[in-house]
N, C-alpha and C. Protein backbone atom coordinates (compact mmCIF):
# COMPACT_ATOMS: atom_id res chain seq x y z
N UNK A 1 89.14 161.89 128.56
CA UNK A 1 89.50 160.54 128.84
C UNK A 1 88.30 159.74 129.29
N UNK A 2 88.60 158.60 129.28
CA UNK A 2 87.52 158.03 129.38
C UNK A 2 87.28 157.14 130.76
N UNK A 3 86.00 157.26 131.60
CA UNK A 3 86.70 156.54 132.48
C UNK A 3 86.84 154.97 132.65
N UNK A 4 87.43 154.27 133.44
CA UNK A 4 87.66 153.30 133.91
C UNK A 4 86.39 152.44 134.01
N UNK A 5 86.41 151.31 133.52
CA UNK A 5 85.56 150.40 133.44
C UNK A 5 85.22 149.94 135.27
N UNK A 6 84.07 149.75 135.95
CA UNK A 6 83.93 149.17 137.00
C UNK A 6 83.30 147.82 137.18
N UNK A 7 84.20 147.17 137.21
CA UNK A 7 82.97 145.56 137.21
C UNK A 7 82.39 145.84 138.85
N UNK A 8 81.31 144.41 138.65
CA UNK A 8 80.55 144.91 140.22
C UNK A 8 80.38 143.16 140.52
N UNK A 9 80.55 142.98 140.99
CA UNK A 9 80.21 141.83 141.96
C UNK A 9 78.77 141.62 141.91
N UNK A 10 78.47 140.62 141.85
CA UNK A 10 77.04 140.20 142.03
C UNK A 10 76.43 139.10 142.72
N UNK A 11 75.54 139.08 143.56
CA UNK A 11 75.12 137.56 144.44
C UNK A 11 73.68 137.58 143.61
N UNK A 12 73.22 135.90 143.37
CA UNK A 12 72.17 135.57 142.75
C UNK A 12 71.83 134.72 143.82
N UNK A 13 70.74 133.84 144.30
CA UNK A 13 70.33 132.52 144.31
C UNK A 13 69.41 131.92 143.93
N UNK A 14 70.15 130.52 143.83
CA UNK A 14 69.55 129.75 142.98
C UNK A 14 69.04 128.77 144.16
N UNK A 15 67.71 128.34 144.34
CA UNK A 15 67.00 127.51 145.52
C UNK A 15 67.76 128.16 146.57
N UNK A 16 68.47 127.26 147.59
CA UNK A 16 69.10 127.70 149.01
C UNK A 16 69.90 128.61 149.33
N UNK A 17 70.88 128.40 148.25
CA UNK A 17 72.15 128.36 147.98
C UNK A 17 72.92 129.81 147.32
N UNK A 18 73.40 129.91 148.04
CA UNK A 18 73.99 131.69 147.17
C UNK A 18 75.17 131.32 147.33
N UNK A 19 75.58 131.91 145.96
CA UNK A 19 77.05 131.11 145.09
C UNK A 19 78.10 133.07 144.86
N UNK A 20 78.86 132.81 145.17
CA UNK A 20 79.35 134.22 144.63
C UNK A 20 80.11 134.24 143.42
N UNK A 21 79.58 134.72 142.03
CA UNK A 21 80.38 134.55 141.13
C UNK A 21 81.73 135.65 140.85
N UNK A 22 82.48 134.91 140.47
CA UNK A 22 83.83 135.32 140.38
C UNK A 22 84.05 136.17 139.08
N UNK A 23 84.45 137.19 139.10
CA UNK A 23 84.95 138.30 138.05
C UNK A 23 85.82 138.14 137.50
N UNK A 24 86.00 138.23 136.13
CA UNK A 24 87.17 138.38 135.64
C UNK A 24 88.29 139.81 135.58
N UNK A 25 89.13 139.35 135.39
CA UNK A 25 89.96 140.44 135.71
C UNK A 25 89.81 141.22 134.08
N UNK A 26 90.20 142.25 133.67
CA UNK A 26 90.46 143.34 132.75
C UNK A 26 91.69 143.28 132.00
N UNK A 27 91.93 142.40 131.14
CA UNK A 27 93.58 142.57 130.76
C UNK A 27 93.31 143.40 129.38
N UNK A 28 92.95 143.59 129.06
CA UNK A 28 92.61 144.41 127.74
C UNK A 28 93.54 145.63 128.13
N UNK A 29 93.75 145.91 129.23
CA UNK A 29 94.80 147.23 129.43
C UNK A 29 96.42 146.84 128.66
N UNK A 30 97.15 148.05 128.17
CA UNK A 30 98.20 148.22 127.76
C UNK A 30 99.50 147.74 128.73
N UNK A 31 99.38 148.18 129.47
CA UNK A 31 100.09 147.56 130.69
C UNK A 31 100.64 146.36 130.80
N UNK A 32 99.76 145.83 130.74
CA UNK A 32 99.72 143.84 130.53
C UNK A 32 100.01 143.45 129.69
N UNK A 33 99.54 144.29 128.35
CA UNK A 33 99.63 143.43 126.70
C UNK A 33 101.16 143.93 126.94
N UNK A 34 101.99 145.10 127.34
CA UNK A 34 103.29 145.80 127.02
C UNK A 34 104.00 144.70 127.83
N UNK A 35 104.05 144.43 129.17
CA UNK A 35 104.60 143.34 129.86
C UNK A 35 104.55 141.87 129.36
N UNK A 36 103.72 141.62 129.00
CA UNK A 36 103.69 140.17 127.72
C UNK A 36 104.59 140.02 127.23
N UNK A 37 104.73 141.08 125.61
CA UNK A 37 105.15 141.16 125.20
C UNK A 37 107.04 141.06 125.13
N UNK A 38 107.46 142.22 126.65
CA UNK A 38 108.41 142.12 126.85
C UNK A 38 109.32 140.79 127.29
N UNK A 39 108.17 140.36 127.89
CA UNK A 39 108.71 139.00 128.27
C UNK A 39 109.04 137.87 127.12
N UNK A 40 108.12 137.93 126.32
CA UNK A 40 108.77 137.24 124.99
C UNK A 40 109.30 137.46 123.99
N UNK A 41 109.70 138.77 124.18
CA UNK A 41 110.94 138.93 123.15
C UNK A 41 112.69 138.78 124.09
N UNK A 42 112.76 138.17 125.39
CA UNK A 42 113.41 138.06 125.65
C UNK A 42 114.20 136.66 125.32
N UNK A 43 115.24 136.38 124.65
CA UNK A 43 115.78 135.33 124.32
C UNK A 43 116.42 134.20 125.69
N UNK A 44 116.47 132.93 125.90
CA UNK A 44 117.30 132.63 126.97
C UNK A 44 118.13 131.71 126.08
N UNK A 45 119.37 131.78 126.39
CA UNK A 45 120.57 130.90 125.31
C UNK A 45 120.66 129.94 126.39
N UNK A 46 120.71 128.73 126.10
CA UNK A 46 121.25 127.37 126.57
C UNK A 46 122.81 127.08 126.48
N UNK A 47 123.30 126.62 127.42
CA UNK A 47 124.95 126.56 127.24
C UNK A 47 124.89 125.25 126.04
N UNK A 48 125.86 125.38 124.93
CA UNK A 48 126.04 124.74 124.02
C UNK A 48 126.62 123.29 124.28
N UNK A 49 125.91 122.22 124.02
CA UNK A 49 125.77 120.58 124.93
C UNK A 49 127.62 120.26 124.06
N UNK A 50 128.22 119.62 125.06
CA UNK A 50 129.43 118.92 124.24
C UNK A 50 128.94 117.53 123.73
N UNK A 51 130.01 117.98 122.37
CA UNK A 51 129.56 116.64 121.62
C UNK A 51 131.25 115.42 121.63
N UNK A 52 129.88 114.23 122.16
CA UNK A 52 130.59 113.21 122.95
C UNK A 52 131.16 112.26 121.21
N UNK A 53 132.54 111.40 121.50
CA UNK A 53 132.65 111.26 120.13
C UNK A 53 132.37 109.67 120.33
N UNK A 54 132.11 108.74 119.63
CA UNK A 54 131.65 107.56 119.33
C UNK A 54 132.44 106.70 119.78
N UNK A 55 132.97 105.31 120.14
CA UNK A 55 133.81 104.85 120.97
C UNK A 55 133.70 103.50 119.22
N UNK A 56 134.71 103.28 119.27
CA UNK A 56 135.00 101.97 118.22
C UNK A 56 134.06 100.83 118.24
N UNK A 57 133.98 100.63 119.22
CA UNK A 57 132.91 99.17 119.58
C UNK A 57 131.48 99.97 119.11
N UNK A 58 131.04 101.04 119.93
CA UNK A 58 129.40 101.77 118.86
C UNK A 58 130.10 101.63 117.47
N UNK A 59 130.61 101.85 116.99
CA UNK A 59 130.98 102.54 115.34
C UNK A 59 130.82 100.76 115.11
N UNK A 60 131.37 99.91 115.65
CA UNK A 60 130.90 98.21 115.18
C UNK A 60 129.72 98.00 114.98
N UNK A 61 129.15 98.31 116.26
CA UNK A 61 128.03 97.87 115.82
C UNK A 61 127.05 98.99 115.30
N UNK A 62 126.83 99.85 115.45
CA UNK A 62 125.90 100.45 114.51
C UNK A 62 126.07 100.42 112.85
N UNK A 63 127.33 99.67 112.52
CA UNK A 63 127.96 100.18 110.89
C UNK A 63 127.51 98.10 110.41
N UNK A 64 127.45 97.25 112.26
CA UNK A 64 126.64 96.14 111.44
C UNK A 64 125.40 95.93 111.82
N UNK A 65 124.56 96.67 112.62
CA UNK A 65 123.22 96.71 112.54
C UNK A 65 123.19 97.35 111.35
N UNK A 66 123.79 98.88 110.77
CA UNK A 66 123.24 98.92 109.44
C UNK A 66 123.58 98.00 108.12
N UNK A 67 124.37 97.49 108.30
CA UNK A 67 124.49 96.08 107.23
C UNK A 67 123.81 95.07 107.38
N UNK A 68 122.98 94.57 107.97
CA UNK A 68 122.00 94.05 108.19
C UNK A 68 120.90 94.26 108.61
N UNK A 69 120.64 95.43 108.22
CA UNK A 69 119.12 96.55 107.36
C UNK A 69 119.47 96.68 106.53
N UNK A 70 120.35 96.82 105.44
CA UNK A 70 120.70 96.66 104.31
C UNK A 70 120.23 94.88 103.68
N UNK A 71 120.93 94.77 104.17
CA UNK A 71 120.75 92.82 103.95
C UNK A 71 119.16 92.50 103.56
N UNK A 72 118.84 92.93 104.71
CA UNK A 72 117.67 92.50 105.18
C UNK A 72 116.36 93.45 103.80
N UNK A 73 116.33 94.47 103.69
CA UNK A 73 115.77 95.54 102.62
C UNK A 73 116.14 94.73 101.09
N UNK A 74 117.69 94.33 101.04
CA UNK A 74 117.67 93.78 99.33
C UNK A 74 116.74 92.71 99.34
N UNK A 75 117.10 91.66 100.41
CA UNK A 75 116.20 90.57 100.40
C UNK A 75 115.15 90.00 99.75
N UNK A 76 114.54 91.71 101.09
CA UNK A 76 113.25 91.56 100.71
C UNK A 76 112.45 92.30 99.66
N UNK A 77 113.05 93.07 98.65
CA UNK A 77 113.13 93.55 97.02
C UNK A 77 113.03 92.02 96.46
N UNK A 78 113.80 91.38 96.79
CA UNK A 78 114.57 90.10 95.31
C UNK A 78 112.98 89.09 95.84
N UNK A 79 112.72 89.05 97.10
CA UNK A 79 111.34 88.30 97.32
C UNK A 79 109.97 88.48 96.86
N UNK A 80 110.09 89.93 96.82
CA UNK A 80 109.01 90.90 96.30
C UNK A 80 108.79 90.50 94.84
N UNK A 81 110.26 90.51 94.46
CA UNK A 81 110.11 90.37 92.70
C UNK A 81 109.90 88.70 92.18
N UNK A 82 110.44 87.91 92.98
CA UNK A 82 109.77 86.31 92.90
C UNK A 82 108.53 86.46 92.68
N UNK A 83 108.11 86.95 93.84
CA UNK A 83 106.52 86.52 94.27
C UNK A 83 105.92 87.44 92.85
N UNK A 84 106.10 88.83 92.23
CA UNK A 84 105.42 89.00 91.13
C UNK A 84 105.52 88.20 89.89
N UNK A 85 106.89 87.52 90.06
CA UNK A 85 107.17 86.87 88.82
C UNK A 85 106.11 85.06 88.73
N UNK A 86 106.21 85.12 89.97
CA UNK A 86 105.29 83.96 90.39
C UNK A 86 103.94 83.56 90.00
N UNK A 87 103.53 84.95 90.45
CA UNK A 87 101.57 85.49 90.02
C UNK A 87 101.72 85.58 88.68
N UNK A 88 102.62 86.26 87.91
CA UNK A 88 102.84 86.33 86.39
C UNK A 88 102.53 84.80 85.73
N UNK A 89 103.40 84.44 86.08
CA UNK A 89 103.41 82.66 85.24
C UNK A 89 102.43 81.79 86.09
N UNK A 90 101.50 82.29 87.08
CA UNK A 90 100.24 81.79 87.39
C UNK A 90 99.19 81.93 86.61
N UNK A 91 99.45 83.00 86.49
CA UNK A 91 98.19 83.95 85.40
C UNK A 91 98.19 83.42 83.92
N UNK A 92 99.57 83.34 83.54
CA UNK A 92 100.14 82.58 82.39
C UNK A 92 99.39 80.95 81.95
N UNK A 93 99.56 80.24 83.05
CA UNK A 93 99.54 79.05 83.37
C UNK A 93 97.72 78.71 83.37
N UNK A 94 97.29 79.50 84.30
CA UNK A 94 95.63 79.18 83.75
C UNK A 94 95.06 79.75 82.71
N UNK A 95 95.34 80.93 82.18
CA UNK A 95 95.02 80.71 80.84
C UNK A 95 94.70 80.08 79.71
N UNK A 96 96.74 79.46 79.98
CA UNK A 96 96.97 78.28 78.95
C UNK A 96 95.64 77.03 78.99
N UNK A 97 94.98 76.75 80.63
CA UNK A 97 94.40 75.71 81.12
C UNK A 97 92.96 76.01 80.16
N UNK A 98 92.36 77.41 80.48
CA UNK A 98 91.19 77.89 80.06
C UNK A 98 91.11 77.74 78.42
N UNK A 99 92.43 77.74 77.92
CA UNK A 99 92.58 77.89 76.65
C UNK A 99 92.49 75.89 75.82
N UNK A 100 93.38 75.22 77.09
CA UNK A 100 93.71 73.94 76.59
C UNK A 100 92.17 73.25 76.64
N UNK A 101 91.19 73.85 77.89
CA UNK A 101 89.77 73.53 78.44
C UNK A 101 88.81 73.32 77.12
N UNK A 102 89.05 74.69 76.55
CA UNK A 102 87.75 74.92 75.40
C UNK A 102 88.33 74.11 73.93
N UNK A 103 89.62 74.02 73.71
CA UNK A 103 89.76 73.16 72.70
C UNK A 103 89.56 71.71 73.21
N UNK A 104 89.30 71.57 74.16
CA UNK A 104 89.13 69.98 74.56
C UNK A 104 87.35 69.77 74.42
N UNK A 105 86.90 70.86 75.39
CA UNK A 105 85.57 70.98 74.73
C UNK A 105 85.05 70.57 73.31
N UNK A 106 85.82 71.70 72.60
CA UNK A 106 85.27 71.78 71.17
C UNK A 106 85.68 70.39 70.47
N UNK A 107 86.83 69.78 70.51
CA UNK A 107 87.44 68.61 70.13
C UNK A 107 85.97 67.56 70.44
N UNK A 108 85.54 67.65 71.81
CA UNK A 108 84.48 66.33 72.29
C UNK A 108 83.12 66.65 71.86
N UNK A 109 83.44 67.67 71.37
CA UNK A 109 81.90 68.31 70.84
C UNK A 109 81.75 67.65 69.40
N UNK A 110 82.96 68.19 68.35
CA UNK A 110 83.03 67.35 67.16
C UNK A 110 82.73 65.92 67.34
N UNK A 111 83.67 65.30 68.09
CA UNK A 111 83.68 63.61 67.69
C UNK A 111 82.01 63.68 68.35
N UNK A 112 81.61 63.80 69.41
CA UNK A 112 80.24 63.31 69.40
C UNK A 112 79.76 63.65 68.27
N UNK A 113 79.54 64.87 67.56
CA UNK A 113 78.44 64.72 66.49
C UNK A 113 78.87 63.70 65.31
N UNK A 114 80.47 63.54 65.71
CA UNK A 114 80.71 62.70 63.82
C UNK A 114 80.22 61.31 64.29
N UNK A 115 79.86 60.80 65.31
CA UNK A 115 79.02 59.88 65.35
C UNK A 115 78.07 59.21 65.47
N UNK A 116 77.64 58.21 64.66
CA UNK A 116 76.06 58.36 64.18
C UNK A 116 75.77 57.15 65.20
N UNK A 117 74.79 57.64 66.29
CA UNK A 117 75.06 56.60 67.60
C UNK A 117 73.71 55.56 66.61
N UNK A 118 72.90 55.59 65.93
CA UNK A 118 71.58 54.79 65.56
C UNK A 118 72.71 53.82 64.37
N UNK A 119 73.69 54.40 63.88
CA UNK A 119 74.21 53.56 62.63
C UNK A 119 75.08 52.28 63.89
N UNK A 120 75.81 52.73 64.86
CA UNK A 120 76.66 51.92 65.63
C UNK A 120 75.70 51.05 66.21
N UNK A 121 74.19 51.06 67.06
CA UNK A 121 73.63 50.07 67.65
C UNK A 121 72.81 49.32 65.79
N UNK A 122 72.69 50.26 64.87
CA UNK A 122 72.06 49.00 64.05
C UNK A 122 73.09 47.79 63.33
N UNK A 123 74.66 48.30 63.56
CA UNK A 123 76.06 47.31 63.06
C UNK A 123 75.96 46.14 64.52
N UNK A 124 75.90 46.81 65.95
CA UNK A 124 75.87 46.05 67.07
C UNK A 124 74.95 44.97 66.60
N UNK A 125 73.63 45.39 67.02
CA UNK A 125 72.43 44.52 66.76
C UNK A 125 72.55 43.72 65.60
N UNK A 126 72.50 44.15 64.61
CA UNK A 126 72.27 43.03 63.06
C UNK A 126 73.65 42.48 63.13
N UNK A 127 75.13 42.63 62.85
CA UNK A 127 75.86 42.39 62.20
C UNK A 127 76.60 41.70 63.26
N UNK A 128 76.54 42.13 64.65
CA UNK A 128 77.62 41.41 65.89
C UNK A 128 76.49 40.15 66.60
N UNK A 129 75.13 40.69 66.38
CA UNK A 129 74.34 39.91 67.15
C UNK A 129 74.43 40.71 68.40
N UNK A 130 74.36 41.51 68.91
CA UNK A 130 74.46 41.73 70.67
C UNK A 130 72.91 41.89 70.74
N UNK A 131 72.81 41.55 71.95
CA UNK A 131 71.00 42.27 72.76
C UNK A 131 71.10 42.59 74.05
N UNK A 132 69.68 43.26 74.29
CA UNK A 132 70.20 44.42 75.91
C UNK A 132 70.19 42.82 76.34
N UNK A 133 70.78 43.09 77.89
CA UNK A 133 71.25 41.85 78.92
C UNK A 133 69.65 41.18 79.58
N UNK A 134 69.29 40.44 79.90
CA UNK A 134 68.14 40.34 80.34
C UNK A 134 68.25 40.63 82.02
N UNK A 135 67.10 40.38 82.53
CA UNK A 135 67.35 41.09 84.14
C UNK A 135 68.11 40.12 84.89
N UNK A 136 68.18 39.08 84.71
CA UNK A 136 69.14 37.65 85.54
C UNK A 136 70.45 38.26 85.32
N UNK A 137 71.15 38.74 83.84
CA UNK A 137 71.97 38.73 83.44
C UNK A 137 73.11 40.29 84.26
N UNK A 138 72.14 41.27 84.56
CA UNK A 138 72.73 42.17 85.30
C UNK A 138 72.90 42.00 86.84
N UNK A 139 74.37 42.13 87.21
CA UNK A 139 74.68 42.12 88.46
C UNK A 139 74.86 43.79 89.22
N UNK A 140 74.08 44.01 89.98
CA UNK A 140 73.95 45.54 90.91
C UNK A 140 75.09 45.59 92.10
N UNK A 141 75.81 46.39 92.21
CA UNK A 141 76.41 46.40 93.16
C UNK A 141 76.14 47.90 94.25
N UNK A 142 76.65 47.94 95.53
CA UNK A 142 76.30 49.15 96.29
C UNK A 142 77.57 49.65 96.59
N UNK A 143 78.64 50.80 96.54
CA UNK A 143 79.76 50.86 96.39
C UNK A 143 79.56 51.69 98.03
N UNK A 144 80.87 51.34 98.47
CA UNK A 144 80.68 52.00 99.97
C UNK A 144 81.39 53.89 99.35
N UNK A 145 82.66 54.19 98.59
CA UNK A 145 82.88 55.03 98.00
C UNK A 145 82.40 55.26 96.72
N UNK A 146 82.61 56.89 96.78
CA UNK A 146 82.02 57.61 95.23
C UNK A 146 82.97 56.90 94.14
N UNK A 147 84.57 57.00 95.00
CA UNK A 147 85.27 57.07 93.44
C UNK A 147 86.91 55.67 93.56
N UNK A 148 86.26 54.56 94.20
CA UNK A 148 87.19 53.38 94.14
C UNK A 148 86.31 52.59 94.34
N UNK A 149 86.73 51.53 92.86
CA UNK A 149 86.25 50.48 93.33
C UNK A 149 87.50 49.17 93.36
N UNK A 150 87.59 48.33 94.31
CA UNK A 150 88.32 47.32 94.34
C UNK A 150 88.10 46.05 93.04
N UNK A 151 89.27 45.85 92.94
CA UNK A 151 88.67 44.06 91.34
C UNK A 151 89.65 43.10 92.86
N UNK A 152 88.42 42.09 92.41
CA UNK A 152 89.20 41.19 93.13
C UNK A 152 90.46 40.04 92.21
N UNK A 153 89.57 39.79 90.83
CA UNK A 153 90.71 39.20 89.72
C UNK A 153 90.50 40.05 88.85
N UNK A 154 91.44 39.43 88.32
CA UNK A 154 91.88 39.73 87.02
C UNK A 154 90.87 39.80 85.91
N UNK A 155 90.41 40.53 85.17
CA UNK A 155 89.82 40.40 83.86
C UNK A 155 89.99 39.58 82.76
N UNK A 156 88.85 38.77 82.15
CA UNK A 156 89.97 37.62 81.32
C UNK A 156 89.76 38.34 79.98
N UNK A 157 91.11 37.68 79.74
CA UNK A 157 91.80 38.19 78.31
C UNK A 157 90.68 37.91 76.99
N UNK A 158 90.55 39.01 75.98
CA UNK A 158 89.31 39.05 74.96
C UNK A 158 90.14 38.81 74.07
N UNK A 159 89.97 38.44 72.57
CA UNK A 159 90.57 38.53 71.12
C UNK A 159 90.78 39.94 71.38
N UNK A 160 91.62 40.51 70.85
CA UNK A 160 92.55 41.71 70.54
C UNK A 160 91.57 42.90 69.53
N UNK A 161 90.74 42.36 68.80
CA UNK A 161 90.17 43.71 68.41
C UNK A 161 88.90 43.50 69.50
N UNK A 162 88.66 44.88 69.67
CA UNK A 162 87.56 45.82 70.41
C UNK A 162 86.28 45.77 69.27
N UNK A 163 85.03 45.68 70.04
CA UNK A 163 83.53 46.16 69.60
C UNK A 163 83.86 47.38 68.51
N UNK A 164 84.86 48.05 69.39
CA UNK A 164 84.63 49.76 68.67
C UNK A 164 85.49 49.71 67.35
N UNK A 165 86.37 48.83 67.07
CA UNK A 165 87.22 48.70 65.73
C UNK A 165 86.19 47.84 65.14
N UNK A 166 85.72 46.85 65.44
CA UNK A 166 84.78 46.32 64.49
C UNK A 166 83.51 46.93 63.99
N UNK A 167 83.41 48.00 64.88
CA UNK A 167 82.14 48.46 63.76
C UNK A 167 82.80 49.64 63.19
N UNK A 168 84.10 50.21 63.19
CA UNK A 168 84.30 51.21 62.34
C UNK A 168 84.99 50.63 61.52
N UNK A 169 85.59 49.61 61.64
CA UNK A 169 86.38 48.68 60.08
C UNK A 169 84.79 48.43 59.06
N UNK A 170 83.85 48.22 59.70
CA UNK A 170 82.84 47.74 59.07
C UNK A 170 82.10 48.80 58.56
């Protein structure tokens, strides 16, 4: 057999001071692990709790708090599905814009080139008589806003065809 392990106590110090360190105890013995053990294979049963039964007024209201978590859950499904249907025909909607954008583009792109701006000032000049304004003749104004301006009258009434029909009739 073998013998018995002896721990030993020991004093050190450190500067002044002597500290006595503390030993641990030996549980590695059978003894202890067997007493453990026994102790937790012992079951303890709890007396079985009575079950209390629901009184009419709980059964009210818990049966309409849950109807209104119900309520409340479809709701907010049928809101859910707006709001995607929403972003859908947003998405829809600028497209169409991006789409209506570049044919408007391309549309202002044509008419500028189909017009021959040197043929329109040589019909102005020779055929209407117009000339640039001389410097007396231009009035400058300083606008307090970018994008209104006030008329104080009325504009007076011109013959009915426009500059721009007379030189394309011509």
């Amino acid at each position: 057999m073998e013998a018995p392990r002896k721990r030993y106590e020991s004093n050190y110090i450190d500067g002044n001071n002597a500290r006595r360190l503390s030993v641990v105890p030996d549980y590695s013995n059978d003894e202890y692990s067997e007493r453990r053990t026994r102790e937790g294979r012992q079951v303890q049963r709890r007396p079985a709790k009575k079950v209390r039964m629901m009184s009419v007024g709980q059964l009210l209201v818990l049966t309409f708090a849950i109807g209104v978590t119900l309520f409340v859950c479809i709701d907010y499904l049928r809101v859910q599905n707006d709001l995607t249907v929403l972003n859908k025909n947003v998405a829809t909607v600028q497209s169409e814009l991006l789409d209506l954008k570049d044919k408007n583009d391309a549309t202002e792109q044509r008419m500028s080139s189909s017009v021959d701006l040197s043929n329109i000032y040589k019909i102005a000049t020779k055929q209407l008589g117009m000339v640039h304004p001389k410097e007396n003749q231009v009035v400058k104004y300083n606008r307090t806003q970018d994008d209104f301006v006030r008329q104080n009258k009325d504009i007076p009434e011109a013959d009915d065809s426009s500059i721009l029909e007379d030189i394309i009739n011509q």
